[in-house]
PDB file of N, CA and C in Angstrom:
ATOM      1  N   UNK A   1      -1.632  17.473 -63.689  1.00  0.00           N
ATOM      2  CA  UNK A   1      -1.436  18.072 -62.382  1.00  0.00           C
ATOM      3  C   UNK A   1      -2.425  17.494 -61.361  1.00  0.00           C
ATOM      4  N   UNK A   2      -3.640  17.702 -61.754  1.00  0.00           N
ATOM      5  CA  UNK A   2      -4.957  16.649 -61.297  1.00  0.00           C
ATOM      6  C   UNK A   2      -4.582  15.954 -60.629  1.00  0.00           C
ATOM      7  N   UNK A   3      -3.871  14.340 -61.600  1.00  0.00           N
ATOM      8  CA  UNK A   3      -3.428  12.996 -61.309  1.00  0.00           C
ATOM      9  C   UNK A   3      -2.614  13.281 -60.343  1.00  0.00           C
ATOM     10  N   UNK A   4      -1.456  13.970 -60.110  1.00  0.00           N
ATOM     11  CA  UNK A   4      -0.341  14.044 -59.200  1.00  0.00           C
ATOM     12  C   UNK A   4      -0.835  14.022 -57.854  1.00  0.00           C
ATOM     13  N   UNK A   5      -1.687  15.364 -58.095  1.00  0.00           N
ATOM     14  CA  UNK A   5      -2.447  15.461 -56.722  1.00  0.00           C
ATOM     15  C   UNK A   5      -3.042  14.021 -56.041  1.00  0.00           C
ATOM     16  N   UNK A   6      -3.597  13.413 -56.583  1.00  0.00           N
ATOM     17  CA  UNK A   6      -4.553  12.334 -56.214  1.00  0.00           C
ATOM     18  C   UNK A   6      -3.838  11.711 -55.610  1.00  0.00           C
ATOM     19  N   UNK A   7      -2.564  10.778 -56.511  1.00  0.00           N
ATOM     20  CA  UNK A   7      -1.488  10.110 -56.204  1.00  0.00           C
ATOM     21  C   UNK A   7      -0.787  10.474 -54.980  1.00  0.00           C
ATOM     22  N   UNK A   8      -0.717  11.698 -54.503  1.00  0.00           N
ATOM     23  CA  UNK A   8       0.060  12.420 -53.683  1.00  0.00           C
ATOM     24  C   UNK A   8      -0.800  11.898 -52.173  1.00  0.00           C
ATOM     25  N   UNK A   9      -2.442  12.141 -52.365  1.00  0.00           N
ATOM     26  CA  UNK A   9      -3.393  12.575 -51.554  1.00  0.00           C
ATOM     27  C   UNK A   9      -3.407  10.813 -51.160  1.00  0.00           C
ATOM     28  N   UNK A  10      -3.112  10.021 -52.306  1.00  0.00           N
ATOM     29  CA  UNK A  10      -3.548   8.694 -51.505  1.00  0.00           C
ATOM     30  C   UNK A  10      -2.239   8.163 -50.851  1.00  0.00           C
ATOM     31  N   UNK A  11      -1.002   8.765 -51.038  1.00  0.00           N
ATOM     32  CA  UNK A  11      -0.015   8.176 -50.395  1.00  0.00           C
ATOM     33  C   UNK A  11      -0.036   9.135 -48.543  1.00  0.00           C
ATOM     34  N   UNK A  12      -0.722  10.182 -48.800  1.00  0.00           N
ATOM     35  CA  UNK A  12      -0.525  10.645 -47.410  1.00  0.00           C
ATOM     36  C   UNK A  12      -1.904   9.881 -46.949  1.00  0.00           C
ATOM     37  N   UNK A  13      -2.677   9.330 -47.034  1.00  0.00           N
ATOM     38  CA  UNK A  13      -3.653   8.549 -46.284  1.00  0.00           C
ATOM     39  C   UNK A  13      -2.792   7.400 -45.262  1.00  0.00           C
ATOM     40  N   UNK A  14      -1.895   6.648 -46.447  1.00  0.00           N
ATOM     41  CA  UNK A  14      -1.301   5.478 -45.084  1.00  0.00           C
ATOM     42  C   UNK A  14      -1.909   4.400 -45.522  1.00  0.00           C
ATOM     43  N   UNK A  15      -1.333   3.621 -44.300  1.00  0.00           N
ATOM     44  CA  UNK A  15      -2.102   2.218 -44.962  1.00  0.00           C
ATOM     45  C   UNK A  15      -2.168   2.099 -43.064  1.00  0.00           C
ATOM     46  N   UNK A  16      -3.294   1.310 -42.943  1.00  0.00           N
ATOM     47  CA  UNK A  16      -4.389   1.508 -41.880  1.00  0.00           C
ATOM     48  C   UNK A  16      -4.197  -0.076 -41.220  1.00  0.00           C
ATOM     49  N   UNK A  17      -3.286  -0.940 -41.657  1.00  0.00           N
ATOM     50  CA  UNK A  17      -3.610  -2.104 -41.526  1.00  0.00           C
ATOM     51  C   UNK A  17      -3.336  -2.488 -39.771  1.00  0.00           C
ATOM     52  N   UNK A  18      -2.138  -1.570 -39.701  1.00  0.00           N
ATOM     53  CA  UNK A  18      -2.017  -2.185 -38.136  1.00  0.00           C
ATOM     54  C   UNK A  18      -2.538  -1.482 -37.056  1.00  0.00           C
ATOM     55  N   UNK A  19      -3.600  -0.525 -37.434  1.00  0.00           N
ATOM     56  CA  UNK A  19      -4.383   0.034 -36.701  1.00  0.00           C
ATOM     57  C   UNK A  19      -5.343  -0.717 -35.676  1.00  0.00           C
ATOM     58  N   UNK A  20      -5.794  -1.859 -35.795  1.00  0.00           N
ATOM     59  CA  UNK A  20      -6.752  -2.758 -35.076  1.00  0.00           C
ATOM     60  C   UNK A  20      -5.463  -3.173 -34.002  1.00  0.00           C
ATOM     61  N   UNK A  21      -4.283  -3.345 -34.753  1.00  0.00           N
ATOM     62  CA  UNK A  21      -3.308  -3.993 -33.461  1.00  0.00           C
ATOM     63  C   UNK A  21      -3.240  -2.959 -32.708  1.00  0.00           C
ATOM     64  N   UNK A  22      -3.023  -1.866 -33.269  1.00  0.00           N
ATOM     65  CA  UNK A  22      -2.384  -0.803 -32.029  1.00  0.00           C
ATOM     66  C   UNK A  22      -4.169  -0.479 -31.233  1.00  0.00           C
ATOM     67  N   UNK A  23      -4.839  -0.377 -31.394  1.00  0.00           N
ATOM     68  CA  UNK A  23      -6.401  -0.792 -30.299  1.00  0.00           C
ATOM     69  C   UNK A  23      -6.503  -1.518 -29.407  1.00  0.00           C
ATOM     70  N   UNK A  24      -6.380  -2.988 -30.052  1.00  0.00           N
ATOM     71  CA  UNK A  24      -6.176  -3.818 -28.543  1.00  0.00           C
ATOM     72  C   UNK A  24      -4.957  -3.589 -27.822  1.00  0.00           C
ATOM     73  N   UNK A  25      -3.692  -3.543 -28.134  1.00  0.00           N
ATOM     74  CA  UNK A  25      -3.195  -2.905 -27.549  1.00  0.00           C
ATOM     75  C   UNK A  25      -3.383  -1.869 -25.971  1.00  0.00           C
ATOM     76  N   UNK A  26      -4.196  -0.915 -26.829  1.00  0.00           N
ATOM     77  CA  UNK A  26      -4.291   0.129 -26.020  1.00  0.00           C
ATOM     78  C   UNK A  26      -5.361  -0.592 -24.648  1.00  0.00           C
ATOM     79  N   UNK A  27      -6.317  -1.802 -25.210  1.00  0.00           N
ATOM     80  CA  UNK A  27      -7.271  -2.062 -24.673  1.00  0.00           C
ATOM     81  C   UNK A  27      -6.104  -3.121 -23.409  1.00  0.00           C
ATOM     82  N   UNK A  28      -5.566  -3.459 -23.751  1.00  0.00           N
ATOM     83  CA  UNK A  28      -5.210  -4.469 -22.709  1.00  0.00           C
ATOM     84  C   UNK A  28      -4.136  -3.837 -22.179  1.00  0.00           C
ATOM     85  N   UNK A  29      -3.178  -2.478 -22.463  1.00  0.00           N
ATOM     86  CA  UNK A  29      -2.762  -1.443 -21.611  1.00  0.00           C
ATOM     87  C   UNK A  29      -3.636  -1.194 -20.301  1.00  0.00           C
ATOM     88  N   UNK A  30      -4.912  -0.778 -20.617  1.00  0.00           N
ATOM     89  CA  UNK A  30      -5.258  -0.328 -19.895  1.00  0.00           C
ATOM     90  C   UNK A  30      -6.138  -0.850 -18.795  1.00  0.00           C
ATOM     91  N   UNK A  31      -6.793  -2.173 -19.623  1.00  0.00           N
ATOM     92  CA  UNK A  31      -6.585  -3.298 -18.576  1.00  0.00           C
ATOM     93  C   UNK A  31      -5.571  -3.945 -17.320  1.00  0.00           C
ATOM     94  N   UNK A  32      -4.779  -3.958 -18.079  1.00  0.00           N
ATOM     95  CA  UNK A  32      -3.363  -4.275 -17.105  1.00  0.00           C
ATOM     96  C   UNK A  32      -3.330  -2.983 -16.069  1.00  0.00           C
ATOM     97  N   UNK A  33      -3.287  -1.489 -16.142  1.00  0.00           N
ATOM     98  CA  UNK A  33      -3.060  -0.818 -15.221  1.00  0.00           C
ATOM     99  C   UNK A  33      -4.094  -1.029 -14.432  1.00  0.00           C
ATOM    100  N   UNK A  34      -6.051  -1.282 -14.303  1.00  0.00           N
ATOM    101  CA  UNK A  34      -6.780  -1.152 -13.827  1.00  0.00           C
ATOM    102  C   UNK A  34      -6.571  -2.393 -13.097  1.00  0.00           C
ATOM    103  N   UNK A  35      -6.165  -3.367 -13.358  1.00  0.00           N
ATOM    104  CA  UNK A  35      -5.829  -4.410 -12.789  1.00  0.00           C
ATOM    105  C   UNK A  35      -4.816  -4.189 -11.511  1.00  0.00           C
ATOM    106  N   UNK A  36      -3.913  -3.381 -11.690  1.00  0.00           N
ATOM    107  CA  UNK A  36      -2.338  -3.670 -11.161  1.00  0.00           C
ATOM    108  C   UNK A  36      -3.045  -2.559 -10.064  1.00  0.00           C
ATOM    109  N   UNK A  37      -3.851  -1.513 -10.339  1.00  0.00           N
ATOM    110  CA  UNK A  37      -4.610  -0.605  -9.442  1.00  0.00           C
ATOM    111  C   UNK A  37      -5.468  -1.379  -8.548  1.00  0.00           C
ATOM    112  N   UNK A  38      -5.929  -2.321  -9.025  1.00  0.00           N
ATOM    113  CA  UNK A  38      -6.639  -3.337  -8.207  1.00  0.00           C
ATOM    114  C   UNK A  38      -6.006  -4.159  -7.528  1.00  0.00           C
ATOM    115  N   UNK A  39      -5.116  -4.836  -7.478  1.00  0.00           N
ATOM    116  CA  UNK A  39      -4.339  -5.611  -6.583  1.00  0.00           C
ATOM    117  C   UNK A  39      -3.637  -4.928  -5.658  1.00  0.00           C
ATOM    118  N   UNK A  40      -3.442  -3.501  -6.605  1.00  0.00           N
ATOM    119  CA  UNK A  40      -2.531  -2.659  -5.188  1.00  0.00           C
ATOM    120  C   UNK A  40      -3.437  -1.895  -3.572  1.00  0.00           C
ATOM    121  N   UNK A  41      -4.430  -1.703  -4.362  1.00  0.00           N
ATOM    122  CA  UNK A  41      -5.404  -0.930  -3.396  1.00  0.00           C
ATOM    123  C   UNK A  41      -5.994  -2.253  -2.571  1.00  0.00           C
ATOM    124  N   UNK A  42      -6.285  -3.187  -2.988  1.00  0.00           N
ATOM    125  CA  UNK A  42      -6.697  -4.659  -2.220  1.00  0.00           C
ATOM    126  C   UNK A  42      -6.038  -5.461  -1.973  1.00  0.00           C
ATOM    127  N   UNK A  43      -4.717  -5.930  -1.988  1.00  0.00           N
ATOM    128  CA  UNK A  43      -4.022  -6.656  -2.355  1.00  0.00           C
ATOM    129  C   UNK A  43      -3.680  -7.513  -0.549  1.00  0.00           C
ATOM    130  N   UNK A  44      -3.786  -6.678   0.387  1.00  0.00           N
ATOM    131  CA  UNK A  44      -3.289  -7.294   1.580  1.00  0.00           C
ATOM    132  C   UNK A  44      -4.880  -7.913   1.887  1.00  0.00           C
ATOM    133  N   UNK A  45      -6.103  -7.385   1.715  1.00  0.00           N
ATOM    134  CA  UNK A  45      -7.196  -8.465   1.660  1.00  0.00           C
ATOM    135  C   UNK A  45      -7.111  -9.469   0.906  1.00  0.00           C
ATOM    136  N   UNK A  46      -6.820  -9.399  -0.861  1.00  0.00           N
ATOM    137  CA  UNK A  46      -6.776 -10.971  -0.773  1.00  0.00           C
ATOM    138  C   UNK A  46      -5.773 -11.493  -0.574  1.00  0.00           C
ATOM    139  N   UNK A  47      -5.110 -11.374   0.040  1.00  0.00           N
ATOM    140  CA  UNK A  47      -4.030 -12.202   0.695  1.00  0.00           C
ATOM    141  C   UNK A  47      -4.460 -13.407   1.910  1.00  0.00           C
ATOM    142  N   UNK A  48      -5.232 -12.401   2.325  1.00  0.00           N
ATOM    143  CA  UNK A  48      -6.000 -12.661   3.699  1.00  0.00           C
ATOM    144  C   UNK A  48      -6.997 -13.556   3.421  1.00  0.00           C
ATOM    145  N   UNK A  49      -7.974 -13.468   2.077  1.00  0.00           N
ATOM    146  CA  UNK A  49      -8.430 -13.909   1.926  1.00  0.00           C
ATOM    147  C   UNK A  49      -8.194 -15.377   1.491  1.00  0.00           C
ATOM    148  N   UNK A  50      -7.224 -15.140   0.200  1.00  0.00           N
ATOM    149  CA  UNK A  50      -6.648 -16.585  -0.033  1.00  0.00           C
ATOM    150  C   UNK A  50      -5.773 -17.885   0.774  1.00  0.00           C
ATOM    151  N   UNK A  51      -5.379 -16.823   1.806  1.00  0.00           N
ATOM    152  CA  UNK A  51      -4.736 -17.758   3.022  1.00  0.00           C
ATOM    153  C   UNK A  51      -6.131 -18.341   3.866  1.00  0.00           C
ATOM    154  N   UNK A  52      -7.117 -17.462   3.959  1.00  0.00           N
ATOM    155  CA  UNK A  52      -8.510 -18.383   4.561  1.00  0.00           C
ATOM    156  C   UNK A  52      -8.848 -19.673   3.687  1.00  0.00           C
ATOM    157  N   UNK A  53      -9.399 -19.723   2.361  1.00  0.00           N
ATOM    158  CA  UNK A  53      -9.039 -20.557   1.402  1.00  0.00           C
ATOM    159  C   UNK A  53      -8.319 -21.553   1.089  1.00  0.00           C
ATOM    160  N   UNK A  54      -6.742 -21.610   1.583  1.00  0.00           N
ATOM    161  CA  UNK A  54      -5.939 -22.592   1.641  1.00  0.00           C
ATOM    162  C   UNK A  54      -6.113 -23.592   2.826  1.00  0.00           C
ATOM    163  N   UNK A  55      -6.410 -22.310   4.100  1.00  0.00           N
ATOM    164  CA  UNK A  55      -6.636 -23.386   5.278  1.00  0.00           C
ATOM    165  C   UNK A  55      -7.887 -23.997   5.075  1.00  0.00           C
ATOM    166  N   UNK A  56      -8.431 -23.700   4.718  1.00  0.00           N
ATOM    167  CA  UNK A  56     -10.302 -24.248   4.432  1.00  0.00           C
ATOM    168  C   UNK A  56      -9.897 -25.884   4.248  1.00  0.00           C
ATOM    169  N   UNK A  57      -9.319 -25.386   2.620  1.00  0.00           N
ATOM    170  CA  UNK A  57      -9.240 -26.866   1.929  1.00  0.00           C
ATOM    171  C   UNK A  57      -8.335 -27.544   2.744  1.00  0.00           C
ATOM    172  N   UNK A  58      -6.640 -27.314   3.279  1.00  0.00           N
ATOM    173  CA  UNK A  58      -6.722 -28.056   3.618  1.00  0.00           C
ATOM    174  C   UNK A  58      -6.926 -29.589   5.058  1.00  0.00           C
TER     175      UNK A  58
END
């Protein structure tokens, strides 16, 4: 009865392997929104900016 248990206890653990994927994941989720928050809230400055830039060079 012991054994069963154990057997039982290690199949509800899982297997953990794609856990590191689903992390970065989450990490570059949330990158991408802080990003997309950033271009939206600034986005007509660098515009402005990069059009100064183009005329600079050329």
């Amino acid at each position: 009865m012991l054994k069963q248990i154990l057997v039982y206890a290690k199949l509800l653990k899982g297997d953990e392997r794609g856990q590191g994927m689903v992390e970065y994941a989450l990490v570059i989720a949330f990158v991408a929104i802080v990003v997309l928050g950033a271009v939206t809230l600034f986005g007509d400055q660098l515009g402005v900016l990069f059009t100064n830039i183009t005329s600079a060079i050329s």
